[in-house]
Protein backbone atom coordinates (compact mmCIF):
# COMPACT_ATOMS: atom_id res chain seq x y z
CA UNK A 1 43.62 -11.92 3.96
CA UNK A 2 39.96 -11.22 4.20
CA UNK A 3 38.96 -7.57 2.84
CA UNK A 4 37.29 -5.80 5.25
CA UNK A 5 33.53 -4.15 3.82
CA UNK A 6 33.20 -0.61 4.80
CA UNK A 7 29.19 -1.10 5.04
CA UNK A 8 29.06 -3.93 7.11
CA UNK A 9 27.54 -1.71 10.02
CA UNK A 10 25.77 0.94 7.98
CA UNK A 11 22.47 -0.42 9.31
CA UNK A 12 23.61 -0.09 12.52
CA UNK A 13 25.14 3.57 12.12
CA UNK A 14 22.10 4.74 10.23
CA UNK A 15 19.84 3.58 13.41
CA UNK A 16 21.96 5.53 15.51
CA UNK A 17 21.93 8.72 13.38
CA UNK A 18 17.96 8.63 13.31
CA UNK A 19 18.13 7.84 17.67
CA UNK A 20 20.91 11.21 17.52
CA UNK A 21 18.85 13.20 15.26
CA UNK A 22 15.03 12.34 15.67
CA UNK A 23 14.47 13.89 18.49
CA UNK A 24 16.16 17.09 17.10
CA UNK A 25 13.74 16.92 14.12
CA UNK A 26 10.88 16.56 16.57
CA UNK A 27 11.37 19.19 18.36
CA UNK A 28 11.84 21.49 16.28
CA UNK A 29 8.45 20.42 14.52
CA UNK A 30 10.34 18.51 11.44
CA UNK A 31 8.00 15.40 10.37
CA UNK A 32 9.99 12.65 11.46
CA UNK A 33 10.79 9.84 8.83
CA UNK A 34 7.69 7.03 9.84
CA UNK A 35 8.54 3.49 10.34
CA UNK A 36 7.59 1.19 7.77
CA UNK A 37 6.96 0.95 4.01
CA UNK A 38 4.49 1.84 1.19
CA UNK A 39 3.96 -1.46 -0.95
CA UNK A 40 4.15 -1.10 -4.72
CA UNK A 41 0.65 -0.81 -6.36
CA UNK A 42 -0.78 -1.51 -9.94
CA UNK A 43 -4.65 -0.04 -10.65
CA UNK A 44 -5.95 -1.28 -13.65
CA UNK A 45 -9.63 -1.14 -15.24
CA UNK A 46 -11.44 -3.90 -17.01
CA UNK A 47 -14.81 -3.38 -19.06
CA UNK A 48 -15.62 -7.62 -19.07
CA UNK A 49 -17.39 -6.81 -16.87
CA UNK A 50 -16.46 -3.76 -15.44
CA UNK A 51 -14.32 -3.58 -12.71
CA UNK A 52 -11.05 -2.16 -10.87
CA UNK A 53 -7.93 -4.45 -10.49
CA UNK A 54 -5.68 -3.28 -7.84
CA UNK A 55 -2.29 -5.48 -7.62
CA UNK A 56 -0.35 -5.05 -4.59
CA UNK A 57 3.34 -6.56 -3.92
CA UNK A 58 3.28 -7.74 -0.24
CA UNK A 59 5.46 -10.56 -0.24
CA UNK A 60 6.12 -11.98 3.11
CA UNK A 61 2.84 -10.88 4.99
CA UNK A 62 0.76 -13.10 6.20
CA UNK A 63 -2.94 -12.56 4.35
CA UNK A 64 -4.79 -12.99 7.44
CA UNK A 65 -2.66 -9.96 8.95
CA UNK A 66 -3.43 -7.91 5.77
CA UNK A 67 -6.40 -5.27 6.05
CA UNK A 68 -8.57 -4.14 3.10
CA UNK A 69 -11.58 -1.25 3.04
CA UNK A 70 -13.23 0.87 0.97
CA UNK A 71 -14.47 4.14 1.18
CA UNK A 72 -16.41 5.71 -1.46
CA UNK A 73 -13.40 5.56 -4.07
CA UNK A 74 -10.50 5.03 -1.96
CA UNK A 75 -8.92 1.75 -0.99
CA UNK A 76 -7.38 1.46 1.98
CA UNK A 77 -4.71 -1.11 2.69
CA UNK A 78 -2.89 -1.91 5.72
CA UNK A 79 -0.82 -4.93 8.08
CA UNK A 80 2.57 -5.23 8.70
CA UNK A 81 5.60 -6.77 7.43
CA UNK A 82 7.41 -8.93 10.58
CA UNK A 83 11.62 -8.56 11.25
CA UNK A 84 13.21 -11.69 10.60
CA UNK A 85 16.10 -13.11 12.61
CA UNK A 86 16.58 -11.30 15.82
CA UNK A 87 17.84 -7.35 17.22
CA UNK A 88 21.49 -9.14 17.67
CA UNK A 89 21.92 -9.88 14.18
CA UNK A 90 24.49 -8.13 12.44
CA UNK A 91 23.44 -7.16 9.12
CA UNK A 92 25.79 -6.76 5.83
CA UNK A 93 22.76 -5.46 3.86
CA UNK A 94 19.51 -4.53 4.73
CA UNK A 95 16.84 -3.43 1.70
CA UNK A 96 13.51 -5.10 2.42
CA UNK A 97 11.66 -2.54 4.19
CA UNK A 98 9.52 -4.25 7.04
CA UNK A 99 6.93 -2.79 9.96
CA UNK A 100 3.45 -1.52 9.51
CA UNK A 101 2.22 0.03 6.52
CA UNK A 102 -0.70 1.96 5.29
CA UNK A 103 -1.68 2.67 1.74
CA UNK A 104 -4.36 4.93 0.03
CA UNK A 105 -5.19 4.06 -3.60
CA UNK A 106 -7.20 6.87 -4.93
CA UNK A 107 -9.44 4.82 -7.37
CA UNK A 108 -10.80 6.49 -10.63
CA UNK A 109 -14.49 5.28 -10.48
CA UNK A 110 -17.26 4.52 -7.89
CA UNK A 111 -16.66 1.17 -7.09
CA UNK A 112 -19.19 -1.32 -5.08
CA UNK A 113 -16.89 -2.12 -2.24
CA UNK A 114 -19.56 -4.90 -0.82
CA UNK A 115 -18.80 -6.81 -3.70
CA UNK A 116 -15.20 -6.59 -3.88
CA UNK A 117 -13.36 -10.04 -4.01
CA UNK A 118 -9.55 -10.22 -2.87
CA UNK A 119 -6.81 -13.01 -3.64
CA UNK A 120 -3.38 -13.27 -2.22
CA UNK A 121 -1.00 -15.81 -4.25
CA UNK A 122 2.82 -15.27 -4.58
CA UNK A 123 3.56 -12.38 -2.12
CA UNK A 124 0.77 -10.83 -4.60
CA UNK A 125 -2.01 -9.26 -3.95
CA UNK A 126 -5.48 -8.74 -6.07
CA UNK A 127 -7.88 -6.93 -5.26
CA UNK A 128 -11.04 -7.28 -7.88
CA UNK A 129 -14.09 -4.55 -7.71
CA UNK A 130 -17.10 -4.20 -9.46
CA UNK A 131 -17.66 -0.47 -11.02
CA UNK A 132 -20.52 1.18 -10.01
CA UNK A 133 -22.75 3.95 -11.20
CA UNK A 134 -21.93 7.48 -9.73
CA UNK A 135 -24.02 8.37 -6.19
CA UNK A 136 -27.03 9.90 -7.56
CA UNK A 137 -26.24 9.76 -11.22
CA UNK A 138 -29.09 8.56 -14.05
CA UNK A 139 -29.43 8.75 -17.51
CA UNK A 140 -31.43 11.22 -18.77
CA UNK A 141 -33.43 10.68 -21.66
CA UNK A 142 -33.77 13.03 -24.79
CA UNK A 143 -36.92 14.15 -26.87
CA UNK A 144 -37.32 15.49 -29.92
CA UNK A 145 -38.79 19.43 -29.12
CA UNK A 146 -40.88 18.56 -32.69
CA UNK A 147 -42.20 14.96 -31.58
CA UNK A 148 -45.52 16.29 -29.48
């Protein structure tokens, strides 16, 4: 005899407690829980030369679906992950989050986004910019107040 699993329709009760109970949450002026998923990120800086690294895990995108912009010293990411298999299926287990997403990396340095060079390989995804010199920033040279 087959045991039965007691969370063989989780997926499908938790969709129907966020139909019963969204619009509750709504209107009562709750956020609602968003659709979608926040990839994981890595930031890292480099001084050979000088540069940010941003690593983000987005297996299962398609690249060419995958946006990437920067402004001043944020990067913005964005796409969408696709469903697989169809809205019959009948899922034991569900814990890869798909549908849009939207990140904001808050970067630690001015950063020339013009020059910024991205690869994806492996569901990975690097994102390589050059540092730049703060807006309106220049060294300032020192005399000596007994050198005239």
């Amino acid at each position: 005899m087959t045991e039965r699993d007691p969370f063989a329709n989780f997926e499908r009760m938790r969709r129907g407690m966020d139909e019963l109970f969204g619009d509750v949450f709504e209107r009562a002026g709750m956020a609602h829980r968003r659709a979608g998923f926040l990839p994981a990120v890595d930031v890292a800086y480099t001084g050979d030369p000088p540069r940010a690294i941003v690593t983000a895990e987005l297996a299962g995108i398609d690249p060419g679906e995958i946006e990437i912009a920067v402004e001043g010293r944020k990067l913005l990411l964005s796409g969408s992950r696709r469903p697989v298999g169809s809205r019959t299926d009948i899922y034991q287990q569900v814990e890869i989050a798909r549908g849009p997403f939207r990140r904001v990396i808050e970067l630690g340095a001015h950063v020339r986004g013009d020059e910024a060079k991205a690869t994806y390989e492996d569901g990975m995804l690097r994102i390589e910019l050059p540092l730049a010199r703060e807006p309106g920033a220049r060294p300032v040279p020192i005399s000596r107040a007994d050198a005239e």
